[in-house]
Structures are given as structure tokens and as C-alpha cells.
C-alpha atoms as a PDB file:
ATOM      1  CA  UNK A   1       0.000   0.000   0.000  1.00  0.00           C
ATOM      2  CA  UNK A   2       1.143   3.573  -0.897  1.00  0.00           C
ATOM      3  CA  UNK A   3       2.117   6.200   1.843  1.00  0.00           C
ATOM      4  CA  UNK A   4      -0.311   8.971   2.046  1.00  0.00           C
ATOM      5  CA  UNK A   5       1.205  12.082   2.587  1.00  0.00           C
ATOM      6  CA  UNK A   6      -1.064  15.632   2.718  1.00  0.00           C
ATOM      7  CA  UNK A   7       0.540  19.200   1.934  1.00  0.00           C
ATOM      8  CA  UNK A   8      -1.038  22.016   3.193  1.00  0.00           C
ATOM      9  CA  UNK A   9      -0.012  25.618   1.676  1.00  0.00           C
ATOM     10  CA  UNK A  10       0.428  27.395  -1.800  1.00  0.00           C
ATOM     11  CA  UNK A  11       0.650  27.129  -4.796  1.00  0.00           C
ATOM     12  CA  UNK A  12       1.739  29.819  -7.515  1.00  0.00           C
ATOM     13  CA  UNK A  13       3.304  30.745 -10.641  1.00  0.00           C
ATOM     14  CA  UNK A  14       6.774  31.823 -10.659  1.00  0.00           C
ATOM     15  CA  UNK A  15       7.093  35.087 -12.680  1.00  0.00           C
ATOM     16  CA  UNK A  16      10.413  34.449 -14.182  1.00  0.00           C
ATOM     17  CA  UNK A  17      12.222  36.741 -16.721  1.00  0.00           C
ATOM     18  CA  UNK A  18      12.227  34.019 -19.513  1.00  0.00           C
ATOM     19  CA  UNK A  19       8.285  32.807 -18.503  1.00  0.00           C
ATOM     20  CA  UNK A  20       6.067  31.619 -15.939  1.00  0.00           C
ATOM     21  CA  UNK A  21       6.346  28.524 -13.954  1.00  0.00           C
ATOM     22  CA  UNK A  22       4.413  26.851 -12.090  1.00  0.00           C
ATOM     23  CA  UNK A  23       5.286  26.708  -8.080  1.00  0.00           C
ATOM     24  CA  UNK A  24       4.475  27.314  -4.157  1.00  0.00           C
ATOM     25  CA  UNK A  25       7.049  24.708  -2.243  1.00  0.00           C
ATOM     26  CA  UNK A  26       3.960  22.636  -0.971  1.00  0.00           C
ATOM     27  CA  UNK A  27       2.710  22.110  -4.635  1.00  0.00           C
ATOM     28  CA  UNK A  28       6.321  21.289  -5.036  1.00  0.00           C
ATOM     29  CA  UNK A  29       7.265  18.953  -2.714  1.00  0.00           C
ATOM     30  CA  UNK A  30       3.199  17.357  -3.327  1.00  0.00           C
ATOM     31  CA  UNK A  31       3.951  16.959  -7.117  1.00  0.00           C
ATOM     32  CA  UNK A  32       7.425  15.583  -6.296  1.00  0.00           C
ATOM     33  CA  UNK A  33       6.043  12.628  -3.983  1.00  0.00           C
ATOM     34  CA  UNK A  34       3.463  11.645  -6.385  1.00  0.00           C
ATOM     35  CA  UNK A  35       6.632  11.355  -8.886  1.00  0.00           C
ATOM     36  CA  UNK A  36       7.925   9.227  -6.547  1.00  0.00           C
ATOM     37  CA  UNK A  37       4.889   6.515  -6.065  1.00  0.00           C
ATOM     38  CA  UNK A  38       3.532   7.748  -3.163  1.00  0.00           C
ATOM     39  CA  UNK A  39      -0.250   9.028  -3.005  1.00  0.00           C
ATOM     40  CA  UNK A  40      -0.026  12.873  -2.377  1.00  0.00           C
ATOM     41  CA  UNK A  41      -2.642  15.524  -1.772  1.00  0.00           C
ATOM     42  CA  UNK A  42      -2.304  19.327  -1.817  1.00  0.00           C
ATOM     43  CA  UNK A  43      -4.656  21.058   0.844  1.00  0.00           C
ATOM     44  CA  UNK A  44      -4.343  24.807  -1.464  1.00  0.00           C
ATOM     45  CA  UNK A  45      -6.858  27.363  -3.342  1.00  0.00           C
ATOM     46  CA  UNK A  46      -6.900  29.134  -6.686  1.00  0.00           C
ATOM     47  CA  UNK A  47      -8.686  31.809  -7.610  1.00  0.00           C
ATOM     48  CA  UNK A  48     -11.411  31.196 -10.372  1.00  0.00           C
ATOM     49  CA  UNK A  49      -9.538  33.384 -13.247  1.00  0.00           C
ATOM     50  CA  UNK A  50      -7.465  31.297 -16.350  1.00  0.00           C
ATOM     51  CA  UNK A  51      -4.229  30.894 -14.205  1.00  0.00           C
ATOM     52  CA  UNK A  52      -5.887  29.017 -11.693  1.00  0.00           C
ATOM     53  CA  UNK A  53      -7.109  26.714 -14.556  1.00  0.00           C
ATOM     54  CA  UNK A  54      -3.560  26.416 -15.912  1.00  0.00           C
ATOM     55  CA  UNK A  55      -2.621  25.249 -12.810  1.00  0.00           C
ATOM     56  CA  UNK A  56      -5.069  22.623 -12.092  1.00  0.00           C
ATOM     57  CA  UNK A  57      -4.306  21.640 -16.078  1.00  0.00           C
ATOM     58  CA  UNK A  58      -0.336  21.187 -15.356  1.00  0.00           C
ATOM     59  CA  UNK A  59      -1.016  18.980 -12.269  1.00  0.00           C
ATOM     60  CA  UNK A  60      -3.696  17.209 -13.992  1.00  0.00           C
ATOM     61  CA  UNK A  61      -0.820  16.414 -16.992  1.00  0.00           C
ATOM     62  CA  UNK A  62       0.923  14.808 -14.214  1.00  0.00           C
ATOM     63  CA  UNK A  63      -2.531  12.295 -12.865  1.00  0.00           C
ATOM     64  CA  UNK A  64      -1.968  14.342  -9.769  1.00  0.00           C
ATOM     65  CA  UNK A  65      -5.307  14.355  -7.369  1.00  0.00           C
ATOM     66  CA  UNK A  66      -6.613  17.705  -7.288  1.00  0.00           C
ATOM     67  CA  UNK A  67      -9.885  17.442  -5.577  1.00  0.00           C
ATOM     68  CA  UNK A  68      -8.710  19.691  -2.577  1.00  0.00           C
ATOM     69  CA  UNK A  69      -7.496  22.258  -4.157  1.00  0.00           C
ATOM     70  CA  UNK A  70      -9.999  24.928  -3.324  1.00  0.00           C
ATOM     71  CA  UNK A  71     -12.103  28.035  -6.060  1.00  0.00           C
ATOM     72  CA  UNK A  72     -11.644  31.196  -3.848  1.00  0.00           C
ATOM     73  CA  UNK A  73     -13.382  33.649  -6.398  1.00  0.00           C
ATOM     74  CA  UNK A  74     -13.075  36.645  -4.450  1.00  0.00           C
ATOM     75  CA  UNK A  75      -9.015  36.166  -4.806  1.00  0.00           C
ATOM     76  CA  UNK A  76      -6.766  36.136  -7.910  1.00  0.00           C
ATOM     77  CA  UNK A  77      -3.921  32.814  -8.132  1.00  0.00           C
ATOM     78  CA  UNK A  78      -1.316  33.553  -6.658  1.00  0.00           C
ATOM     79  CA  UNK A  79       2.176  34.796  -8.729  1.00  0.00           C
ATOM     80  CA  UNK A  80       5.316  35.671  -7.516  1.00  0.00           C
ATOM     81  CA  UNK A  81       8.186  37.853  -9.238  1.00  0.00           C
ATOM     82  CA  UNK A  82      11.453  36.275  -9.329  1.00  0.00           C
ATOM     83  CA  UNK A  83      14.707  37.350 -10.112  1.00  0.00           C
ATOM     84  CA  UNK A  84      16.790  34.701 -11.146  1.00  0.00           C
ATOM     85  CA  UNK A  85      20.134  36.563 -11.650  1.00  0.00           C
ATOM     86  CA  UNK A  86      21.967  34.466  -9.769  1.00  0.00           C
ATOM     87  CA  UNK A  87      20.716  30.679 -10.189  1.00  0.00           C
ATOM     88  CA  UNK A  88      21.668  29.775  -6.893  1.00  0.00           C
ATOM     89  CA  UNK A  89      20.683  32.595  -4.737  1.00  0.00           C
ATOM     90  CA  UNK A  90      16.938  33.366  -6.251  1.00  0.00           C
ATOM     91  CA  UNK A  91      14.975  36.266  -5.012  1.00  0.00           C
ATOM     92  CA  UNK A  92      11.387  36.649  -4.510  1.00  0.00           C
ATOM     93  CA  UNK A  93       8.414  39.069  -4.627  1.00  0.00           C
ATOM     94  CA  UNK A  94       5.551  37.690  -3.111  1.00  0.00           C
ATOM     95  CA  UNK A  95       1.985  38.796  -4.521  1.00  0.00           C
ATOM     96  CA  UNK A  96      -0.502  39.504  -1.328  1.00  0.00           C
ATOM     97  CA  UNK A  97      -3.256  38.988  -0.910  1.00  0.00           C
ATOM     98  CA  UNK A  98      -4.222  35.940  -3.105  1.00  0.00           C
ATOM     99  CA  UNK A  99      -6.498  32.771  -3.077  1.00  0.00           C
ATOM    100  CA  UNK A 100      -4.205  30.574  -1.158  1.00  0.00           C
ATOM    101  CA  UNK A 101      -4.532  32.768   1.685  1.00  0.00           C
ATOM    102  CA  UNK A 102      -8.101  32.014   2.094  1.00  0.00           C
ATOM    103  CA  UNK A 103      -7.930  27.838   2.529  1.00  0.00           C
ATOM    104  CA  UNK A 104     -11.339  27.047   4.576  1.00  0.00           C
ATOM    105  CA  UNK A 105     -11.158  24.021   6.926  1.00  0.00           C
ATOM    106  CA  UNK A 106     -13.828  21.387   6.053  1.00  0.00           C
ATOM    107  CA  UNK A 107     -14.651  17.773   6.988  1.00  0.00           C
ATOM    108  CA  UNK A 108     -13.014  16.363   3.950  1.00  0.00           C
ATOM    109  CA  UNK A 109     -10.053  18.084   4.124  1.00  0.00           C
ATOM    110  CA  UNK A 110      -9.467  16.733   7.890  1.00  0.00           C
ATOM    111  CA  UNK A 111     -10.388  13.190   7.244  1.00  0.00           C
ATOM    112  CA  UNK A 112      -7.560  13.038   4.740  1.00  0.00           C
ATOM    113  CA  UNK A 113      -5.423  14.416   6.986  1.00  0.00           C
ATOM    114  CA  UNK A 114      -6.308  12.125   9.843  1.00  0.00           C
ATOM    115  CA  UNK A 115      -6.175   9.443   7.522  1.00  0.00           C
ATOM    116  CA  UNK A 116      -2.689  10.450   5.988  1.00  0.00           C
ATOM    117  CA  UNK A 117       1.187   8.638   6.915  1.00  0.00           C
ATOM    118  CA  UNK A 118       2.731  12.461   7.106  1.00  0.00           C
ATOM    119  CA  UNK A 119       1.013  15.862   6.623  1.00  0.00           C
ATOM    120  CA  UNK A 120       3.084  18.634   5.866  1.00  0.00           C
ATOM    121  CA  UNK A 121       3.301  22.324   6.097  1.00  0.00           C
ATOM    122  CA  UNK A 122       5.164  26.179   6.589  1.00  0.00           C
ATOM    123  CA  UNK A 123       4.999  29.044   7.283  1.00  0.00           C
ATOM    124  CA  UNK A 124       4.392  31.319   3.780  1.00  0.00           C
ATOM    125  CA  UNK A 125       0.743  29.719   3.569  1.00  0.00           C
ATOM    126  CA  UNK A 126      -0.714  30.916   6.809  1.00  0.00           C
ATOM    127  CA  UNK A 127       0.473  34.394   6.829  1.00  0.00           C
ATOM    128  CA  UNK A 128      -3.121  35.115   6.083  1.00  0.00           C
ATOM    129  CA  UNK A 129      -5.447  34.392  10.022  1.00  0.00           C
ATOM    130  CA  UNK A 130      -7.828  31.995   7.776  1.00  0.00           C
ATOM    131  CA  UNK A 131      -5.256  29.742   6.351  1.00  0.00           C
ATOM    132  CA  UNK A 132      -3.725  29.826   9.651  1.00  0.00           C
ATOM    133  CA  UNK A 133      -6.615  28.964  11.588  1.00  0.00           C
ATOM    134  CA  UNK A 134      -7.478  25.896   8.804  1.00  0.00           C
ATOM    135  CA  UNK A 135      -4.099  24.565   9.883  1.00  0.00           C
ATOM    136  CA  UNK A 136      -3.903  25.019  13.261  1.00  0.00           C
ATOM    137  CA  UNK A 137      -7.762  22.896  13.123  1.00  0.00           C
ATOM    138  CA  UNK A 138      -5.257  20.172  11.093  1.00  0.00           C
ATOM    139  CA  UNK A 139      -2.042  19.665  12.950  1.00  0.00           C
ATOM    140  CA  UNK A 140      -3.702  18.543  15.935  1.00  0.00           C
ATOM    141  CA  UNK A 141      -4.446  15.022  14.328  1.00  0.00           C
ATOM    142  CA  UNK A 142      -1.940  12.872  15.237  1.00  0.00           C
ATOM    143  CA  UNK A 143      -0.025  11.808  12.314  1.00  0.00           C
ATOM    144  CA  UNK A 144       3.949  12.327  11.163  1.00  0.00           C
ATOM    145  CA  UNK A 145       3.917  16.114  11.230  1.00  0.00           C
ATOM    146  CA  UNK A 146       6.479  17.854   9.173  1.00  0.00           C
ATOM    147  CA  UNK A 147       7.076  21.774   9.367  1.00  0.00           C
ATOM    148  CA  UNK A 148       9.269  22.871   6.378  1.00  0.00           C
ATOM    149  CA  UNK A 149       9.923  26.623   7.653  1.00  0.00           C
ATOM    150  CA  UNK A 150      10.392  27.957   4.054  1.00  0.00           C
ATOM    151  CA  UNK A 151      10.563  31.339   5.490  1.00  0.00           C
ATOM    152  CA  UNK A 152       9.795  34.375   2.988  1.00  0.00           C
ATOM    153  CA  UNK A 153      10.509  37.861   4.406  1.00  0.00           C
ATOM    154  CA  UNK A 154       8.185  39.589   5.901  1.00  0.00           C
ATOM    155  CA  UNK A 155       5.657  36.722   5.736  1.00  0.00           C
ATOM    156  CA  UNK A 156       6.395  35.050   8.636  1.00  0.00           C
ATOM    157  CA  UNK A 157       5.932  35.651  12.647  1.00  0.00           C
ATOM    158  CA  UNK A 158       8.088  33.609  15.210  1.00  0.00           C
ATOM    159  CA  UNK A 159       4.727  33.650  17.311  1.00  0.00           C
ATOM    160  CA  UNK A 160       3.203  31.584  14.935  1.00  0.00           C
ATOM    161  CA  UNK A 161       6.295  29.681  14.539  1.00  0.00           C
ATOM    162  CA  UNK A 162       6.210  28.832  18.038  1.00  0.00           C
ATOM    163  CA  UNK A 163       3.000  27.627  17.968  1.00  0.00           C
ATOM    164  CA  UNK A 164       3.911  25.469  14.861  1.00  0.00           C
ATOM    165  CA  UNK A 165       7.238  23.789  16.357  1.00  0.00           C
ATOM    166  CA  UNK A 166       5.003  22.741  18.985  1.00  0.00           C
ATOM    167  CA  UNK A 167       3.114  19.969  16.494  1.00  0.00           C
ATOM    168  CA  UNK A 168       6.654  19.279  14.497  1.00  0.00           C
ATOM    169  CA  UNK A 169       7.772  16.171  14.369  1.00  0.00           C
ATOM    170  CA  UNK A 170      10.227  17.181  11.522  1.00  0.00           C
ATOM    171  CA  UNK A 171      11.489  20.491  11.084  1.00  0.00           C
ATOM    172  CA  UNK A 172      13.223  20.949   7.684  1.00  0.00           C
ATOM    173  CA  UNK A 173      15.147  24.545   7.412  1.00  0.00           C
ATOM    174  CA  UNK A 174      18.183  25.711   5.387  1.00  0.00           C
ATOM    175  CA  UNK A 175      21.270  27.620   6.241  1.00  0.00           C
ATOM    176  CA  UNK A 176      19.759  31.044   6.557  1.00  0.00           C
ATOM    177  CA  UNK A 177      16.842  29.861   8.124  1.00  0.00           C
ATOM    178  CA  UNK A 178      19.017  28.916  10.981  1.00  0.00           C
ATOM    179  CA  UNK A 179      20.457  31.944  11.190  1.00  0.00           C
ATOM    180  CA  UNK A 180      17.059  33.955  11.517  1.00  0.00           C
ATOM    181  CA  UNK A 181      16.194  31.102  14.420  1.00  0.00           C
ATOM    182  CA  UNK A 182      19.330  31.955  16.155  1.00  0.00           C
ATOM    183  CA  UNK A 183      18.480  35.927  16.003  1.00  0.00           C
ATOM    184  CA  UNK A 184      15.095  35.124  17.683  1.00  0.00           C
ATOM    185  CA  UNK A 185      16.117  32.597  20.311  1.00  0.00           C
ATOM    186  CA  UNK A 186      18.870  34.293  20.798  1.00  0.00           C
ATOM    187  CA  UNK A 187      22.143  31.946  20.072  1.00  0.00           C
ATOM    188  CA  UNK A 188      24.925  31.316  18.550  1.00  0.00           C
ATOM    189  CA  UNK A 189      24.031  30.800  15.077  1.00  0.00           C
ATOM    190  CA  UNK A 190      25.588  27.106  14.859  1.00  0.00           C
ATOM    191  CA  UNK A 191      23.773  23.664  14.062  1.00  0.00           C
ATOM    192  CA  UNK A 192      24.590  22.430  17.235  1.00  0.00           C
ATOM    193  CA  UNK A 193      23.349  25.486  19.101  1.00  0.00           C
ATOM    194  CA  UNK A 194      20.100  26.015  17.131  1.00  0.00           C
ATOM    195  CA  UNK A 195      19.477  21.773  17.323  1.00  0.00           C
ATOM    196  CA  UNK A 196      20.333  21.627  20.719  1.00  0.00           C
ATOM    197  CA  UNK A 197      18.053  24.357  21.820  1.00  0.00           C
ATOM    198  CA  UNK A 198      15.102  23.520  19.599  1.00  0.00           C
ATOM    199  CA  UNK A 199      15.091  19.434  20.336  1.00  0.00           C
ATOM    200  CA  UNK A 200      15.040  20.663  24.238  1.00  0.00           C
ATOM    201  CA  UNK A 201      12.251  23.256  24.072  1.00  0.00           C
ATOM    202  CA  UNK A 202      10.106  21.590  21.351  1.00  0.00           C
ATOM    203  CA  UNK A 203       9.075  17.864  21.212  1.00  0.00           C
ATOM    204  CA  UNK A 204      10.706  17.119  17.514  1.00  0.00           C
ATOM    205  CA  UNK A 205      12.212  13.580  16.344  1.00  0.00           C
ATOM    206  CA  UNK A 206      14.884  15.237  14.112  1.00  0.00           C
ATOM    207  CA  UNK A 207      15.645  18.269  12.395  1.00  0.00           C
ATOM    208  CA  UNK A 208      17.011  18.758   8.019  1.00  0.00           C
ATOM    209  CA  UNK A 209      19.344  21.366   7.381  1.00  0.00           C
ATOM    210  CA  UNK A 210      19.981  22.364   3.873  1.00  0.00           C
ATOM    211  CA  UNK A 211      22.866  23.711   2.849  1.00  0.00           C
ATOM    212  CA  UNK A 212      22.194  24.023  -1.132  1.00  0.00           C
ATOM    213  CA  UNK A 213      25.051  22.924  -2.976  1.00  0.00           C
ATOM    214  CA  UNK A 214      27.097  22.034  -0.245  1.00  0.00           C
ATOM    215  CA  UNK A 215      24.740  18.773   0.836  1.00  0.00           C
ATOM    216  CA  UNK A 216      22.717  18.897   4.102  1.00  0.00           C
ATOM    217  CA  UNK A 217      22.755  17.182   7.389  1.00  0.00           C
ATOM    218  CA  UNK A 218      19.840  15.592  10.117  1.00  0.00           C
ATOM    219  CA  UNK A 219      20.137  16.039  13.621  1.00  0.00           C
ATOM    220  CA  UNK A 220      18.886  13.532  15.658  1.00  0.00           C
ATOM    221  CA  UNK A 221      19.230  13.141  19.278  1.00  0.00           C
ATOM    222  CA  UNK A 222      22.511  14.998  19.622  1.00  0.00           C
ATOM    223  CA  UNK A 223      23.969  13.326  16.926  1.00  0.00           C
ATOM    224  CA  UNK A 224      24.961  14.803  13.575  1.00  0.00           C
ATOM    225  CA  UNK A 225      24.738  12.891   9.721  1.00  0.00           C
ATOM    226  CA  UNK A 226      25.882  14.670   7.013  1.00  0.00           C
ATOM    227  CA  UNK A 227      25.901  14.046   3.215  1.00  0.00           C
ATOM    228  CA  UNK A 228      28.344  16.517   1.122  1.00  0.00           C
ATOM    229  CA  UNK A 229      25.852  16.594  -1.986  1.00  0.00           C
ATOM    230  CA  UNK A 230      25.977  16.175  -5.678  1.00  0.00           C
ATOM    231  CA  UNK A 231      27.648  18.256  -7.899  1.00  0.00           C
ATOM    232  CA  UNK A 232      25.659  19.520 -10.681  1.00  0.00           C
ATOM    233  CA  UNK A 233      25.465  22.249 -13.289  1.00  0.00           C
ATOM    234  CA  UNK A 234      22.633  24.441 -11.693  1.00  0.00           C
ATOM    235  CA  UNK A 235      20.326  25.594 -14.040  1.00  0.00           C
ATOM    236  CA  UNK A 236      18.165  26.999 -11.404  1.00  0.00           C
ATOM    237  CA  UNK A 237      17.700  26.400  -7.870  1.00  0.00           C
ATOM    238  CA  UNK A 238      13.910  26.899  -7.560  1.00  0.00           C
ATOM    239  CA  UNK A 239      12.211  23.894  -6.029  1.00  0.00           C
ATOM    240  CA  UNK A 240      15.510  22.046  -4.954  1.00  0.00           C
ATOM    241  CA  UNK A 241      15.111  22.469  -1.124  1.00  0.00           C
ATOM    242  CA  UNK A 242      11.271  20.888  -1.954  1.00  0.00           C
ATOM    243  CA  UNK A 243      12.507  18.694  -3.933  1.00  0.00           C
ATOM    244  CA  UNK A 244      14.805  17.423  -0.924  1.00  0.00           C
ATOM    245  CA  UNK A 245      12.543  17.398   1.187  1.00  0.00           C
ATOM    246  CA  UNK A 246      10.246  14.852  -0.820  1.00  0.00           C
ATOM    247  CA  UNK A 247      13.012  12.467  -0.818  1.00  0.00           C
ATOM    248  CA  UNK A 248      13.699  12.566   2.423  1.00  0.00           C
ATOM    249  CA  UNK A 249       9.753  11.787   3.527  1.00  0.00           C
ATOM    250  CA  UNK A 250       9.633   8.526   0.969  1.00  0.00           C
ATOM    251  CA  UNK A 251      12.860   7.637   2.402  1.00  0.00           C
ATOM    252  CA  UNK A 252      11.668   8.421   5.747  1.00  0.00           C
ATOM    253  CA  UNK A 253       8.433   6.709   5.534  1.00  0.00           C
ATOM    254  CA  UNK A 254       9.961   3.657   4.042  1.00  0.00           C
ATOM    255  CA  UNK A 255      12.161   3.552   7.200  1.00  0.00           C
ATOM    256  CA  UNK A 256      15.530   3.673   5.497  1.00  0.00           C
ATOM    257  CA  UNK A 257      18.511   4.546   7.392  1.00  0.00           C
ATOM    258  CA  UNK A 258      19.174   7.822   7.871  1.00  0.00           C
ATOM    259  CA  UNK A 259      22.484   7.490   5.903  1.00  0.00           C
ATOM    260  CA  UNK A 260      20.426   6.164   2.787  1.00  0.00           C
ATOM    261  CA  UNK A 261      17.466   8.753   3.592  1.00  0.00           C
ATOM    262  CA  UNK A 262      19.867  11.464   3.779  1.00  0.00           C
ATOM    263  CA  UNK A 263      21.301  10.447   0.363  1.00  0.00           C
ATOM    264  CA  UNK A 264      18.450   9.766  -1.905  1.00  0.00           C
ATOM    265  CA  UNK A 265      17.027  13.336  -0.877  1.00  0.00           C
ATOM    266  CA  UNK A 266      20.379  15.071  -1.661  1.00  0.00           C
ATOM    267  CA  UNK A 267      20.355  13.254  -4.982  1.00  0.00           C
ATOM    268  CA  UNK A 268      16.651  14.386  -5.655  1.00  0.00           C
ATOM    269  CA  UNK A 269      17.627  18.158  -4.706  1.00  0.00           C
ATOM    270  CA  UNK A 270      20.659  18.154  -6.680  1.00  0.00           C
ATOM    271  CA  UNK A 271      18.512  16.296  -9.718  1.00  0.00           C
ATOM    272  CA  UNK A 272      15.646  19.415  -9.668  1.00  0.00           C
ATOM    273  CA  UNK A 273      18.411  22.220  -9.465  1.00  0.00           C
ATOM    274  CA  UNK A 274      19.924  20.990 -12.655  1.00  0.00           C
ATOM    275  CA  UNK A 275      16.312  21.647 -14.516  1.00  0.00           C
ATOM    276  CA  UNK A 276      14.140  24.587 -14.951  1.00  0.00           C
ATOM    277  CA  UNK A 277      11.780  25.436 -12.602  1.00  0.00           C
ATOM    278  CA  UNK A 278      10.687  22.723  -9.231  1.00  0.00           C
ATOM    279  CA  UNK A 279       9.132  20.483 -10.835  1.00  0.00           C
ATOM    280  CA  UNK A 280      10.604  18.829 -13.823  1.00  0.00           C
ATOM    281  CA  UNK A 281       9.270  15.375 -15.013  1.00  0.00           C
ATOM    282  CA  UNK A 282      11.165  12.655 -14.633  1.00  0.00           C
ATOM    283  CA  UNK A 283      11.315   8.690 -13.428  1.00  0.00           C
ATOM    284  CA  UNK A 284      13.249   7.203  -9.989  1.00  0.00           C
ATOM    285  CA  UNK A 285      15.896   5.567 -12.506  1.00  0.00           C
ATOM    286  CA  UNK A 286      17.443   8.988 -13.196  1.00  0.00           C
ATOM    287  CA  UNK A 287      17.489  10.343  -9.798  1.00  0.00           C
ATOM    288  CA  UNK A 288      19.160   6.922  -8.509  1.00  0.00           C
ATOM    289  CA  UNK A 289      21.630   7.063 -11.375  1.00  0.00           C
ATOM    290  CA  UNK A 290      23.025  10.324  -9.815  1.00  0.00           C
ATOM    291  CA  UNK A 291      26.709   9.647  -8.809  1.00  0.00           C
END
């Protein structure tokens, strides 16, 4: 039987200089675990204009489920500028107010959720008080909860965040992300710091760090793993952070070790940043033929 595994947060089109794409890391890292065999949901809203069709028609080219994806027609779809002038350090300029910000809890939405192996989430899709309160209904059902920070100034509040790391199971952040948590609490802005303080205060299983092309690590009760990456000719590095991530849940959930888990997800990461946008087509053979 397949994993289940629920996302909960936006999805967008990238505004690049050479076109649009389309986006939103939990329609990323959704998309990418349906890629790899597992049955995925996105918990997300469009509004009812022709870009929210285009979406629905590029995950539908890929069999993906899209039945709760939400019509907020009081909202546009989302879209977000980007400036990709450097490939590996992408900026971008986040449209507000759009549908996504408007998710409304219902009954369906929490029985796939309760009924789900993992149920993801951040921080970017509940900047908005009704996505936030939808989610906050949805992480209190006790499943493999994993909080993937994706932080996006100034749409985020460590008040929120809190309240968040206090259903995390898995916290996934990357380099700079640790940095802005060691601000706030108040360390020194090292892994071990940050880890230490966070697996004492909240009641996590282990925490991701990213560190783009330089590989990532998982810290797990005080210990560290670490995995130097793949090198890769980056052709952009939208999506590769989600695209990580996804590998490291069907790895997860499939309890590999975390040697092998640690691995497969780098490979993924390093596979996406080598293609446009975050979320190219492709089969397991040519992620596992990474070397």
C-alpha cells in the first residue's frame, strides 16, 4: 500500500524573466512525492480566473489528485516575481493577498489528513489568520507532522512559529533559516546550538538542514549525519530544497537509514536544481543514477 502524505499551503506561478512557472514549495514537494509513487494531496486554493485553470491543467498532466485544491473567487492565483540573476541565490516578490490565503477548513479536508502517513506544512501559507486557523484545526491530528519553515521575508511571525514547532515532528530549514532562528532565540548561530536548543524546548524527532550545494545534514538526538551533496550544473535552484525534502519523507516513511534517507534526498535536490523550474518530469531511474 502507498504512503499517504497531505501538503497544506500554496501554490503559484513563478514570474520568471524568460516565462512563468508553475510553483508554491507545498505544490512542489506534493507533485514531487506523487513522482515518486507515493499518493499525495495538496490542501491549497486558486482563484477562479485562467491561471488558476492552468494550474489545475499542469497537475492534472501529471494524474496528480486535485480534488482539494480549493475556487476562492473573491481572490486572484497567486504569482510571484522572481529574479533569477543568480541561479543559486533566487529572489522573490511575493503577490498579497491571493487565493491561497483564504484555505477554509472542512470535513473532507481533515479526514484526509487524519487518515494520511505524514502531513506537511510552513509558514508562507498561513500568513493570512484563515489559512492559519485551517491549519492550526489540522495539525492537531496525530499523524507524522512535518514543518518545512520555508521562510519568505516579511511573511512570517516567530509567534506563529512557536506555535507550529510545537506539532513538528520534523522540522526541515536551510542555512539562513538557521540563522534567523538563532536571532530570535537568541544563540549562537551554529547547528549544534540552534538543534540543541530547539530538540530541548520543542518535542521534535529530528531536524534537516539544507545547505544548497554544499549537501545537508539531520540532527537527531545529539547526533549529527551529514551528506556533502551532488555536484551539478545548476540551471536553477527553484524547487531544490522541496525537492529534498520529498526524498527525504519517501525515504523516511519507508524507514531507510538515515544514511540512505539522507542520500536519496540530496540526490533528488541536486537532480531538480539541474532543470528549470521545481518540478521537472522525470522517473526514480534517473534520480538513482546520480553519482
Amino acid at each position: 500500500m502507498k504512503n499517504k502524505v497531505v501538503v497544506f499551503g500554496e501554490m503559484l506561478w513563478d514570474c520568471l524573466p524568460s516565462g512563468s512557472v508553475p510553483g508554491g514549495a507545498p505544490m512542489n514537494v506534493a507533485l514531487n512525492l506523487h513522482q515518486l509513487g507515493l499518493d499525495s494531496k495538496l490542501i491549497s486554493a486558486i482563484g477562479d480566473d485562467s491561471d488558476g485553470k492552468k494550474l489545475i491543467e499542469f497537475l492534472s498532466s501529471f494524474d496528480f489528485q486535485t480534488k482539494l485544491i480549493q475556487v476562492v473567487g473573491n481572490h486572484d492565483t497567486s504569482k510571484v516575481l522572481v529574479d533569477d540573476s543568480d541561479p543559486e541565490n533566487m529572489k522573490y516578490e511575493i503577490v498579497s493577498p491571493v487565493a491561497w490565503d483564504f484555505i477554509q477548513w472542512n470535513k473532507e479536508i481533515e479526514e484526509e489528513v487524519s487518515n494520511s502517513d505524514a502531513f506537511v506544512f510552513g509558514t508562507l501559507g498561513v500568513r493570512n489568520p484563515e489559512s492559519l486557523s485551517t491549519l492550526i484545526k489540522l495539525i492537531h491530528k496525530k499523524t507524522l507532522r512535518i514543518f518545512d519553515a520555508n521562510l519568505r521575508s516579511p511573511f512570517y511571525d516567530f509567534e506563529v512559529i512557536e506555535t507550529l514547532l510545537g506539532f513538528t515532528d520534523i522540522l526541515k530549514i536551510n542555512e539562513d533559516e538557521l540563522e534567523v532562528f538563532a536571532d530570535y532565540f537568541d544563540l549562537k548561530p551554529t547547528i549544534q546550538a540552534v538543534c540543541e536548543h530547539l530538540d530541548h524546548h520543542f518535542p521534535m524527532d529530528l531536524i534537516c538542514i539544507t545547505k544548497g550545494s554544499k549537501g545537508a545534514l539531520i540532527y537527531k538526538e545529539g547526533e549529527i549525519t551529514e551528506n556533502p551533496g551532488y555536484k551539478v550544473k545548476v540551471t536553477d535552484s527553484i524547487g531544490a530544497g522541496d525537492a529534498f525534502l520529498s526524498g527525504f519523507i519517501k525515504c523516511y516513511l519507508e524507514k531507510k537509514s538515515i544514511e540512505e534517507t539522507l542520500d536519496f534526498a540530496c540526490k533528488l535536490g541536486a537532480f531538480v536544481a539541474s532543470k528549470k523550474g521545481g518540478t521537472p518530469k522525470y522517473v526514480l531511474a534517473e534520480i538513482e543514477a546520480i553519482q
